[in-house]
Protein backbone atom coordinates (compact mmCIF):
# COMPACT_ATOMS: atom_id res chain seq x y z
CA UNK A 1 -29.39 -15.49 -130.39
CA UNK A 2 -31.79 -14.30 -127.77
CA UNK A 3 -34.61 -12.30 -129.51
CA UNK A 4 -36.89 -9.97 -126.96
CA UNK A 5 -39.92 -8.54 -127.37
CA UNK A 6 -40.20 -4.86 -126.24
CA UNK A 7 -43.68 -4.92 -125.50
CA UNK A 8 -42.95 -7.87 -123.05
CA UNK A 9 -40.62 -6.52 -120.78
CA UNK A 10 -41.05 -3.97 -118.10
CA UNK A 11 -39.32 -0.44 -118.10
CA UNK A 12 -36.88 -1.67 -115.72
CA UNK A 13 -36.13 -4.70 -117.59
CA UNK A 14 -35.71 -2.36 -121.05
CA UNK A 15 -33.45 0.02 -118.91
CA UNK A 16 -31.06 -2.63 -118.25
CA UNK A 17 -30.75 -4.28 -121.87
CA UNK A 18 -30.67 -0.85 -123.41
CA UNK A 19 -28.20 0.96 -121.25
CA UNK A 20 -25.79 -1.95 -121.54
CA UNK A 21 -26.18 -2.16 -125.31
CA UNK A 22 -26.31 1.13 -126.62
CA UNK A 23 -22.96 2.68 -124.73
CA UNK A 24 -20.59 4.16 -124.22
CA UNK A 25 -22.80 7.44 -124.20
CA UNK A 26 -21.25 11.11 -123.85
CA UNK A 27 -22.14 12.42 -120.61
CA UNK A 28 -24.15 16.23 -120.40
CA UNK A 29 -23.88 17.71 -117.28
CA UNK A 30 -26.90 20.18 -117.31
CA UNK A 31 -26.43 23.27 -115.04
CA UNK A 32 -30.34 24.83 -115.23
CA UNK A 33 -32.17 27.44 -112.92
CA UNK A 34 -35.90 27.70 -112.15
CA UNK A 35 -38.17 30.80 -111.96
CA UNK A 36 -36.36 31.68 -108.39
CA UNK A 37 -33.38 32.16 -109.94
CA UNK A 38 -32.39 28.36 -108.18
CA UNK A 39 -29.43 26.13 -109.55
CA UNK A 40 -29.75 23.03 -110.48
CA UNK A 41 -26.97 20.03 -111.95
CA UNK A 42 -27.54 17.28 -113.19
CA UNK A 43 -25.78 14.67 -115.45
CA UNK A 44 -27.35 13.11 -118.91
CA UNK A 45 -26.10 9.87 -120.49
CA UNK A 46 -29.21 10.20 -123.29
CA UNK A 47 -27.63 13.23 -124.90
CA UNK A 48 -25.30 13.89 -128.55
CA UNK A 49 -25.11 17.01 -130.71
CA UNK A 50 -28.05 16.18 -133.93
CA UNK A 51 -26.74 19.32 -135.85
CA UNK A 52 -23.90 21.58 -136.80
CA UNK A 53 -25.74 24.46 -138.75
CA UNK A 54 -27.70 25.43 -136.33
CA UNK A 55 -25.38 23.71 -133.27
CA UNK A 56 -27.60 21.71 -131.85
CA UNK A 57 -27.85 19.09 -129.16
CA UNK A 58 -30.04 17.27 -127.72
CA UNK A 59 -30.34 15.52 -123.94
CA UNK A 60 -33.01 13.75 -122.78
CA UNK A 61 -34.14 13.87 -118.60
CA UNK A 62 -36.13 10.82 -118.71
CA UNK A 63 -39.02 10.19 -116.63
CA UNK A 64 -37.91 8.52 -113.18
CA UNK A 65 -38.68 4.63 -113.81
CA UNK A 66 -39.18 4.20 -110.20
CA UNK A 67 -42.13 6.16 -109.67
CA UNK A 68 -42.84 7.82 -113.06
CA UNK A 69 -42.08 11.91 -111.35
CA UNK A 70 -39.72 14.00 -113.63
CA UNK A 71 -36.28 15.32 -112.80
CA UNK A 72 -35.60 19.10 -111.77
CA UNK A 73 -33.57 19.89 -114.51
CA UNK A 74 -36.72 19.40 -117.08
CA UNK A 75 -38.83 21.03 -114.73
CA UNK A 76 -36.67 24.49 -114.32
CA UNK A 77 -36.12 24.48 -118.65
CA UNK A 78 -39.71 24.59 -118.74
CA UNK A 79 -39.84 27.61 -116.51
CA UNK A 80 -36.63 28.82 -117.98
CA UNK A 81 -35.19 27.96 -121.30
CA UNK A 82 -31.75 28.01 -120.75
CA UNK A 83 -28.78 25.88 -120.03
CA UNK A 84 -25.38 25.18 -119.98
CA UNK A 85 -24.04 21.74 -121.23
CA UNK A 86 -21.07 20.61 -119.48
CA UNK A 87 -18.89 18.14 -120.89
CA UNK A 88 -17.55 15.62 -118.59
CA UNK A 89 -13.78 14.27 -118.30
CA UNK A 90 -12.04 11.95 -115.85
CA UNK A 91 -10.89 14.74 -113.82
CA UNK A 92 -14.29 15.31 -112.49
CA UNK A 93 -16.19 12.04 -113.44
CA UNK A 94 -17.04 11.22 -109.25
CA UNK A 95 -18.12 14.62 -108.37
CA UNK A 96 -20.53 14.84 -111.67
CA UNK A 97 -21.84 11.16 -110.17
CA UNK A 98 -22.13 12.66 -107.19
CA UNK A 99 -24.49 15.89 -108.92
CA UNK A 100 -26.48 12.84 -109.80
CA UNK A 101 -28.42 12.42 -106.10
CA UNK A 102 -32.11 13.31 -106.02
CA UNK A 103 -31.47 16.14 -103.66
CA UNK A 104 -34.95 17.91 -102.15
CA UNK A 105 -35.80 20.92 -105.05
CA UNK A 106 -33.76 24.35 -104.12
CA UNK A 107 -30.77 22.11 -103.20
CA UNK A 108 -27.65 23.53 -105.16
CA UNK A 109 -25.54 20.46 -106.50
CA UNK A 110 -22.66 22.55 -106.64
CA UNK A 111 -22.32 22.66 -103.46
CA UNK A 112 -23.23 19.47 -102.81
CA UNK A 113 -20.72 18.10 -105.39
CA UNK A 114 -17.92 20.75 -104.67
CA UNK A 115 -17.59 21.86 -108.38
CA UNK A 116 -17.34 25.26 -109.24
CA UNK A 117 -19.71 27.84 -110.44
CA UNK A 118 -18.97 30.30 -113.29
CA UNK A 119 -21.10 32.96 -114.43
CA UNK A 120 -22.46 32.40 -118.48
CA UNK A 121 -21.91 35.45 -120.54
CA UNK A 122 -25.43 34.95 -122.21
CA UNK A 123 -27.95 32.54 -120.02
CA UNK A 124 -28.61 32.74 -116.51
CA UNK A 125 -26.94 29.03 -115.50
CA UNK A 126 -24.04 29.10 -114.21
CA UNK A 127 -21.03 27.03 -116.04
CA UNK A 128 -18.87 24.02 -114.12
CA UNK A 129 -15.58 25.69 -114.40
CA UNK A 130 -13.65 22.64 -114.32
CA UNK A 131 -16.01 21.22 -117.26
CA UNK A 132 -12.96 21.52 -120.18
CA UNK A 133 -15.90 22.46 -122.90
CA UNK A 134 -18.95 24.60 -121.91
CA UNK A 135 -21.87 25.34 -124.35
CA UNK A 136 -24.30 28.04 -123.08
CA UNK A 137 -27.76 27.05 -124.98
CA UNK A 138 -30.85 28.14 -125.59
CA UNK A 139 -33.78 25.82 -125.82
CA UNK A 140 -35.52 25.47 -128.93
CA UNK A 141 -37.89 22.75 -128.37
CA UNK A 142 -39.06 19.87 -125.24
CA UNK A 143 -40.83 17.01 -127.09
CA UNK A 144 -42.47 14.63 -124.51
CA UNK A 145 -41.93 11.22 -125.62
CA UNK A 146 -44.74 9.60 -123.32
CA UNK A 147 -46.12 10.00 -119.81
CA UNK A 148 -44.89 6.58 -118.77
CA UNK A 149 -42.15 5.34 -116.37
CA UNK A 150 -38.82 5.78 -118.60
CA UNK A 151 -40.30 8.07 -120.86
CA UNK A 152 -38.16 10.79 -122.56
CA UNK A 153 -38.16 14.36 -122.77
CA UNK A 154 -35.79 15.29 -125.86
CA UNK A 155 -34.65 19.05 -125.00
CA UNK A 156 -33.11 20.77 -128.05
CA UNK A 157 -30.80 23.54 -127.43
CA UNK A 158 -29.15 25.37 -129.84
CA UNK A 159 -25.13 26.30 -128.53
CA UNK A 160 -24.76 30.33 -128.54
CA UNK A 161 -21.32 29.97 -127.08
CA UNK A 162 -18.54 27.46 -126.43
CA UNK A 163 -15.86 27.91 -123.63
CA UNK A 164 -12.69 25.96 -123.70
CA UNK A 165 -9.81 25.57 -121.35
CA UNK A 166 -7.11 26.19 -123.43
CA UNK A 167 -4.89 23.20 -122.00
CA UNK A 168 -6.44 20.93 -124.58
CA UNK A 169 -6.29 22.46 -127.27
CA UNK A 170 -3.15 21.54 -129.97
CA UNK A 171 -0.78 23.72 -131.60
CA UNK A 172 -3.45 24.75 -134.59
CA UNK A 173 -5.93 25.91 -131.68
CA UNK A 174 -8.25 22.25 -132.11
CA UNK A 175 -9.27 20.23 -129.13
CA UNK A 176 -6.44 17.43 -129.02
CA UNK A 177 -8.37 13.88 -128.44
CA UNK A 178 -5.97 12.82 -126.50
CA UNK A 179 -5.56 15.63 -123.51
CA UNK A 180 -9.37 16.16 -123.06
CA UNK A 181 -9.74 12.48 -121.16
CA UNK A 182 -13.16 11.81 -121.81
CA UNK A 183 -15.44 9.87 -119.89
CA UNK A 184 -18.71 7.99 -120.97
CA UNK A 185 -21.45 5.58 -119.62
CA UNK A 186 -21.69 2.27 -119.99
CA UNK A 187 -24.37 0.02 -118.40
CA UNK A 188 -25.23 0.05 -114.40
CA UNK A 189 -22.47 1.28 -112.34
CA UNK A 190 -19.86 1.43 -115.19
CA UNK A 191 -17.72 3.92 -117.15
CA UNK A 192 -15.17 4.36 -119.68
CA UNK A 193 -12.21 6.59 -120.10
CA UNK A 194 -11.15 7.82 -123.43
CA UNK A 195 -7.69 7.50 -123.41
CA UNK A 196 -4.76 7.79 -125.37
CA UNK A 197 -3.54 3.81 -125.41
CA UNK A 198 -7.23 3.45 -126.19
CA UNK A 199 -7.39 5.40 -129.12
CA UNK A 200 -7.28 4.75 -133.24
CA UNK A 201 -8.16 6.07 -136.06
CA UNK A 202 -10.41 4.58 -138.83
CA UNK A 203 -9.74 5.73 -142.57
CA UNK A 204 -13.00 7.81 -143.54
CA UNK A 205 -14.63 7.20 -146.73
CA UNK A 206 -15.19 10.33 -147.87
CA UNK A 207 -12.76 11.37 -150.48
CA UNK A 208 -12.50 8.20 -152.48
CA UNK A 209 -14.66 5.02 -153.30
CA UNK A 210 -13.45 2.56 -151.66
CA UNK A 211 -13.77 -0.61 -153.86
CA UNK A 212 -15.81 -2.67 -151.06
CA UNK A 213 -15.56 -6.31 -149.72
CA UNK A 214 -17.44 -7.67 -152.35
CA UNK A 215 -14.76 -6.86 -155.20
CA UNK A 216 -12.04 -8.64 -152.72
CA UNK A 217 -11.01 -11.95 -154.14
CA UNK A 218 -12.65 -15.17 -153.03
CA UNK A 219 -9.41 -16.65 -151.38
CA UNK A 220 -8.79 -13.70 -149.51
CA UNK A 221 -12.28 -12.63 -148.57
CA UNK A 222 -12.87 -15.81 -146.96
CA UNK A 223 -9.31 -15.90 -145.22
CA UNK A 224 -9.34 -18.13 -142.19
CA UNK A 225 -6.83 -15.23 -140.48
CA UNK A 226 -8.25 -12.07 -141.52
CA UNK A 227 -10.93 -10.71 -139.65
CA UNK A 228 -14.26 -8.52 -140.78
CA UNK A 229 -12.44 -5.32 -139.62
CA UNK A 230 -9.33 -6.57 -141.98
CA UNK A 231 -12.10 -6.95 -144.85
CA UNK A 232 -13.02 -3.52 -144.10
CA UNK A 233 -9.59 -2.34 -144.65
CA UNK A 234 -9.22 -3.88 -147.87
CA UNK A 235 -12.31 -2.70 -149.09
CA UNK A 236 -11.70 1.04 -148.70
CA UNK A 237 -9.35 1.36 -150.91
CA UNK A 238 -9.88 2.95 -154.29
CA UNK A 239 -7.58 0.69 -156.68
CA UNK A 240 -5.31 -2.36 -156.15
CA UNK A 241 -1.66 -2.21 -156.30
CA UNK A 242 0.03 -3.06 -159.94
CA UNK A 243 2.07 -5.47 -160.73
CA UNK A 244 5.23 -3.85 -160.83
CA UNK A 245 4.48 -2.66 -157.26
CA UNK A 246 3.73 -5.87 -155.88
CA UNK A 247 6.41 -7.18 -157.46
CA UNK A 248 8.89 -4.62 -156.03
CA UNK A 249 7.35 -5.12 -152.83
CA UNK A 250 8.18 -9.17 -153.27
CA UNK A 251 12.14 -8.03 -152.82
CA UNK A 252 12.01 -7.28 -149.62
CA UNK A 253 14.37 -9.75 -146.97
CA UNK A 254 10.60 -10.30 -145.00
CA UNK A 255 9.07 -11.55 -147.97
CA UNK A 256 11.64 -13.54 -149.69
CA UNK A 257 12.94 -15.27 -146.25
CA UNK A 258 9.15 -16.52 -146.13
CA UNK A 259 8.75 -17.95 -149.34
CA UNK A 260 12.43 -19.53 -149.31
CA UNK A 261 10.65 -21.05 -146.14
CA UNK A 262 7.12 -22.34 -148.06
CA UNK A 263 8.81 -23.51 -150.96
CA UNK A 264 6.89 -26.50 -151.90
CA UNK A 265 3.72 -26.16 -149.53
CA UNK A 266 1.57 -23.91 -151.11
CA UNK A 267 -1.20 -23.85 -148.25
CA UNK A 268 1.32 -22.84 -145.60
CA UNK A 269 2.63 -20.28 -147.80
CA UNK A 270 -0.69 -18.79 -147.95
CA UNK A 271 -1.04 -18.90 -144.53
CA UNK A 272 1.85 -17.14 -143.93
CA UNK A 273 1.00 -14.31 -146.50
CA UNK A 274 -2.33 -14.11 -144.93
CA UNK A 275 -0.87 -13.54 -141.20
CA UNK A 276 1.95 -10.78 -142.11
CA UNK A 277 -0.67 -9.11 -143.81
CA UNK A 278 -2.94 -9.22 -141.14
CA UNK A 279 0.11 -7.56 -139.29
CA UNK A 280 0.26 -4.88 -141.53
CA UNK A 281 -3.21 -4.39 -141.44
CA UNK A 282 -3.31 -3.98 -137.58
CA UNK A 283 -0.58 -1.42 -138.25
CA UNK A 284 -2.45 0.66 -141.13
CA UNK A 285 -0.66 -0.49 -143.40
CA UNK A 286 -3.00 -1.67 -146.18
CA UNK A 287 -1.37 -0.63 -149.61
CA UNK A 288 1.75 -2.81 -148.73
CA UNK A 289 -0.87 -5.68 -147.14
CA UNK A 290 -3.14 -5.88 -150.42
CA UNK A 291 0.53 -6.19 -152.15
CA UNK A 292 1.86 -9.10 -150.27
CA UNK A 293 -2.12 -10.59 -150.36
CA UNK A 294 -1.82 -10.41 -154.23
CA UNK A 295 1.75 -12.41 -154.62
């Protein structure tokens, strides 16, 4: 394994290692206005919410590694603490890349990246009407986080309202995963799109104690087919299946066709339990997969 120190590398270097590694990050698209009333927009890959009660984010305009000036957007908050985060989807991924240019100050990126402005009900930025979720913010804090090349500027602002285009909601009136089409940054020139032959869900736990890896039996736990996400699995569960419902589980044609076909060869047996549980594993299904495991 290749082990780096920080302290050796330049800012450039660090930029490279870190925005491949620590990805894919949400995108903020940051409409601001300076003292002159001026727009400014501007997309932020260092940026995630920190808090529900108060709703707060937090993005981060970095100092420019190239020549160590700082970015508009930081520059007008300072003047005037206001914005409106803009969350970005695929539908308008190229013109928020666009936004990204280091246009002259006074430059409006709207125009520039033909997306749409719409008055904010409560702070003077304007809102990217095609952004599917808006959040009109007040600033609560700008901590500088040095005055070098690549430093960070960590702006805090607290959401006072949230706009959403109805389209992607659900039928209970909650933002469906699936329709919104998130994007997200990746390293360099690359993205990622959020979407729905992409997605899965991963059991949280919350409500129960799961009974961890640790308490899985040797033979499976070190299972030359199951994999460390498999492990997982297993170990969230609360309690293992009885007997009687393994054993009901044994009747099925699957299970019985495949140890009329192992009878004899205990390894390959094994094998086989190990790989149709790993199937029903891959399909959620771990109740019945710690059943046939335990046969």
């Amino acid at each position: 394994m290749l082990t780096l120190d920080t302290s050796n590398l330049s800012p450039l270097e660090l930029q490279n290692y870190l925005h491949y590694a620590i990805a894919p990050r949400p995108i903020c698209l940051a409409s601001t206005v300076d003292a002159e009333g001026n727009v400014n927009l501007s997309p932020f890959s260092f940026f995630n919410m920190f808090s529900t009660n108060p709703p707060v984010c937090v993005f981060s305009p970095a100092r420019r590694v190239r020549d160590n000036t700082t970015k508009h957007t930081l520059e007008n908050i300072l003047a005037v603490p206001e914005c409106v985060i803009n969350i970005v989807n695929y539908d308008i991924v190229q013109q928020v890349s666009l936004s990204s240019v280091e246009y002259p100050a006074g430059v409006d990126e709207f125009m520039k990246s033909g997306l749409t402005p719409l008055p904010s009900e409560l702070v003077r930025p304007p809102r990217v009407a095609e952004s599917p979720v808006q959040f009109e913010c007040v600033i609560i804090d700008v901590i500088s986080l040095g005055d070098g090349p690549g430093a960070g500027n960590l702006v805090i602002a607290e959401i006072k309202l949230i706009h959403i285009n109805e389209d992607i909601l659900d039928e209970t009136g909650r933002i469906d995963q699936e329709k919104i089409d998130l994007v997200a940054r990746l390293g360099g020139d690359w993205y990622c799109r959020v979407t729905a032959d992409n997605l899965f869900k991963v059991a949280k736990p919350v409500r129960t104690m799961g009974i961890g890896v640790d308490a899985i039996p040797y033979a499976i736990r070190n299972s030359k087919v199951l994999t460390g996400n498999n492990l997982g699995q297993l170990g969230n569960v609360e309690a293992l299946p009885t007997d009687e419902e393994i054993e009901a589980f044994a009747q099925s044609d699957v299970i019985k066709e495949l140890f009329d076909a192992t009878i004899g060869d205990s390894q390959t047996r094994e094998l086989q339990l190990h790989l149709h549980a790993k199937h029903l594993l891959d399909d959620g299904l771990v109740a019945d997969a710690w059943k046939v495991l335990l046969m």
